[in-house]
C-alpha atoms as a PDB file:
ATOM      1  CA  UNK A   1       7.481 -19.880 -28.456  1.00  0.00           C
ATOM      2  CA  UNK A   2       6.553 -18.586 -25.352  1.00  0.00           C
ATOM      3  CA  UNK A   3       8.252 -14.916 -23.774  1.00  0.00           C
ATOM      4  CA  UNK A   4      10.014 -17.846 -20.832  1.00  0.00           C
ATOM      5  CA  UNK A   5      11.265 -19.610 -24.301  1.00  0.00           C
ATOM      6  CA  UNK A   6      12.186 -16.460 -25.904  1.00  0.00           C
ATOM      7  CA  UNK A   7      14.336 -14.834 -22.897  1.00  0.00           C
ATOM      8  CA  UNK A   8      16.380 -18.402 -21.972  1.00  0.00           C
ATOM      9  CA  UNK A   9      17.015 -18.815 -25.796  1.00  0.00           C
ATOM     10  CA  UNK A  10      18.598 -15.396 -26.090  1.00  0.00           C
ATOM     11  CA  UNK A  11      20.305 -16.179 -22.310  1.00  0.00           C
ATOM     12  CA  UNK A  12      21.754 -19.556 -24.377  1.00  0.00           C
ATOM     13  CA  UNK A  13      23.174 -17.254 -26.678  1.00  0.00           C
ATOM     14  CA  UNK A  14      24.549 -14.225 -24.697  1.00  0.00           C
ATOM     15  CA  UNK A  15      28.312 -13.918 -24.220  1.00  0.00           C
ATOM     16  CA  UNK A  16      29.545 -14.749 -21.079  1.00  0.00           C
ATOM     17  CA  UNK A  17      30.741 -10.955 -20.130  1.00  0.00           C
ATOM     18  CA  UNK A  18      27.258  -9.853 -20.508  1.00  0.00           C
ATOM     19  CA  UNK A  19      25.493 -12.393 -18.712  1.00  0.00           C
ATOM     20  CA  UNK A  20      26.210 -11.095 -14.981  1.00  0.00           C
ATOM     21  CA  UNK A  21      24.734  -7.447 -16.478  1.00  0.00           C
ATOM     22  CA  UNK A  22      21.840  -9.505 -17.858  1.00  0.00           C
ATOM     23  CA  UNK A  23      21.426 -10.835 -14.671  1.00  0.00           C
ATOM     24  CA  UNK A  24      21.415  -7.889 -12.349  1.00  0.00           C
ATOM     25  CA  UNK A  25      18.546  -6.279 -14.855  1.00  0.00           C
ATOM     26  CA  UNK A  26      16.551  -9.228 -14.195  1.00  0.00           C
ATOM     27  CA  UNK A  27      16.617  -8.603 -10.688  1.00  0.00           C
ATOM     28  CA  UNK A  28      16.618  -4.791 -10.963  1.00  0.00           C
ATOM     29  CA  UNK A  29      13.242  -5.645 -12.455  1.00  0.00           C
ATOM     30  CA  UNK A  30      11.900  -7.852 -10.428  1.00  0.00           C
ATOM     31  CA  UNK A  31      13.202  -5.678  -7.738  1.00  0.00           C
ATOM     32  CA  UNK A  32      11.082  -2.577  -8.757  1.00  0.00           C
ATOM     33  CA  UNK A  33       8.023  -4.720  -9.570  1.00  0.00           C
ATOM     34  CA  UNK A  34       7.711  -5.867  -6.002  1.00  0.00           C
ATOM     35  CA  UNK A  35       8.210  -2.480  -4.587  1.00  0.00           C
ATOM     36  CA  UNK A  36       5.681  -1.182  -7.042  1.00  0.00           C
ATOM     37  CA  UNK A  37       2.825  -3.536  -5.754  1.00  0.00           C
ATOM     38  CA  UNK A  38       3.907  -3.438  -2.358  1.00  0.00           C
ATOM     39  CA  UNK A  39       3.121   0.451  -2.315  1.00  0.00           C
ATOM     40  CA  UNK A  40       0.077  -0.031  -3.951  1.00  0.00           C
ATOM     41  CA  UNK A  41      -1.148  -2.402  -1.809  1.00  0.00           C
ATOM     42  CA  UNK A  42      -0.290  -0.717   1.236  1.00  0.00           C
ATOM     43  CA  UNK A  43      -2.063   2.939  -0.419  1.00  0.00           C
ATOM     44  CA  UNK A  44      -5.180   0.348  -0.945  1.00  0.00           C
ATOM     45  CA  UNK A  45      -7.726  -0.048   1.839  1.00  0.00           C
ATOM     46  CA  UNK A  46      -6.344   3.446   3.596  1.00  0.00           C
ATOM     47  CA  UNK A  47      -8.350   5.334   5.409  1.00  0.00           C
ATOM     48  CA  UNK A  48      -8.530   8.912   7.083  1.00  0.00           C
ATOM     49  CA  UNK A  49      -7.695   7.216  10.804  1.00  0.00           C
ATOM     50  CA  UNK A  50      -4.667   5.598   8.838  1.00  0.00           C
ATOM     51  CA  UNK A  51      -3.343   8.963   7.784  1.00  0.00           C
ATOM     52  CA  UNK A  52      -3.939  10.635  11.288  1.00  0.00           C
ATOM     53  CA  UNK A  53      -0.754   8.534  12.335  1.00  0.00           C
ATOM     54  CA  UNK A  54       0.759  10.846  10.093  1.00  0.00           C
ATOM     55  CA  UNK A  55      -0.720  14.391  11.356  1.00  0.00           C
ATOM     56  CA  UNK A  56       1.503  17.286  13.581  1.00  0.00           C
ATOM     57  CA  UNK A  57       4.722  15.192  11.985  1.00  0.00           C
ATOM     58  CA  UNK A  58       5.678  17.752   8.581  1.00  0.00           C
ATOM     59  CA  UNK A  59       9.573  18.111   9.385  1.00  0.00           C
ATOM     60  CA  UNK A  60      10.677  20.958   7.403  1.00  0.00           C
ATOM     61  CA  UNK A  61      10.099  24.453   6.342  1.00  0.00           C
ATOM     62  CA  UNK A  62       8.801  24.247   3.099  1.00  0.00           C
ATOM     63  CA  UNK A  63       5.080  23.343   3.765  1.00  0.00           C
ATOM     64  CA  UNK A  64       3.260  26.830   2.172  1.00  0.00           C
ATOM     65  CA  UNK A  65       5.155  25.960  -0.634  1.00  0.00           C
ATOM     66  CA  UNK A  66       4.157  22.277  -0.877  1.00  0.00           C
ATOM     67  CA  UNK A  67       0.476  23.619   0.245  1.00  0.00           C
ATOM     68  CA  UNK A  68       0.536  25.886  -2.592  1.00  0.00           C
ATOM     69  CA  UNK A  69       1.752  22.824  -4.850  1.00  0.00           C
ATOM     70  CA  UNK A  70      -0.941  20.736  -4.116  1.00  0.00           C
ATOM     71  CA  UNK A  71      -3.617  24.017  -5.119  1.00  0.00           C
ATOM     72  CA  UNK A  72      -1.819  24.734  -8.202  1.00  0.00           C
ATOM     73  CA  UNK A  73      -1.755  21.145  -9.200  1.00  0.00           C
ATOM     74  CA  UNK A  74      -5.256  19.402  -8.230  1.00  0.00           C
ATOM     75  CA  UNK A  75      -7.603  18.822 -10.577  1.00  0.00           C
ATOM     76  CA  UNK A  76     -10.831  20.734 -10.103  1.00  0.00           C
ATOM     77  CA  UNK A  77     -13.656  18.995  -8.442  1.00  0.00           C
ATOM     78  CA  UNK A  78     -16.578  18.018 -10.384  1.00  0.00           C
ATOM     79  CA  UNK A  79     -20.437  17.498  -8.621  1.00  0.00           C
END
């Protein structure tokens, strides 16, 4: 049987309380699958002009501390 098989066999079979929460996972997933490859695809194909858009805007006080993030956290370069 196939995984489409599989799911609307054990859908057949579900009570009838549990089938609205069976739904709303469904779409929870699909949900967070589409906003998944919609972030990748906008993060694909960016460039440095892209993220100038972005540059004088940091709103908040807290950027030494997300600077100092970023240095504790990158991985080292290698040449």
């Amino acid at each position: 049987m196939t995984t489409k098989e599989l799911l609307i066999k054990e859908i057949e079979t579900l009570p009838a309380e549990l089938l609205t929460e069976a739904l709303n996972f469904i779409r929870e997933i699909k949900n967070s699958h589409t906003a998944k490859q919609s972030i990748t695809n906008n993060l694909h194909g960016s460039t440095a002009e892209d993220l100038l858009e972005f540059a004088g805007t940091w709103s908040g006080d807290d950027i030494r501390e997300c600077l100092q993030l970023v240095h504790d956290t990158r991985m080292p370069l290698e040449f």
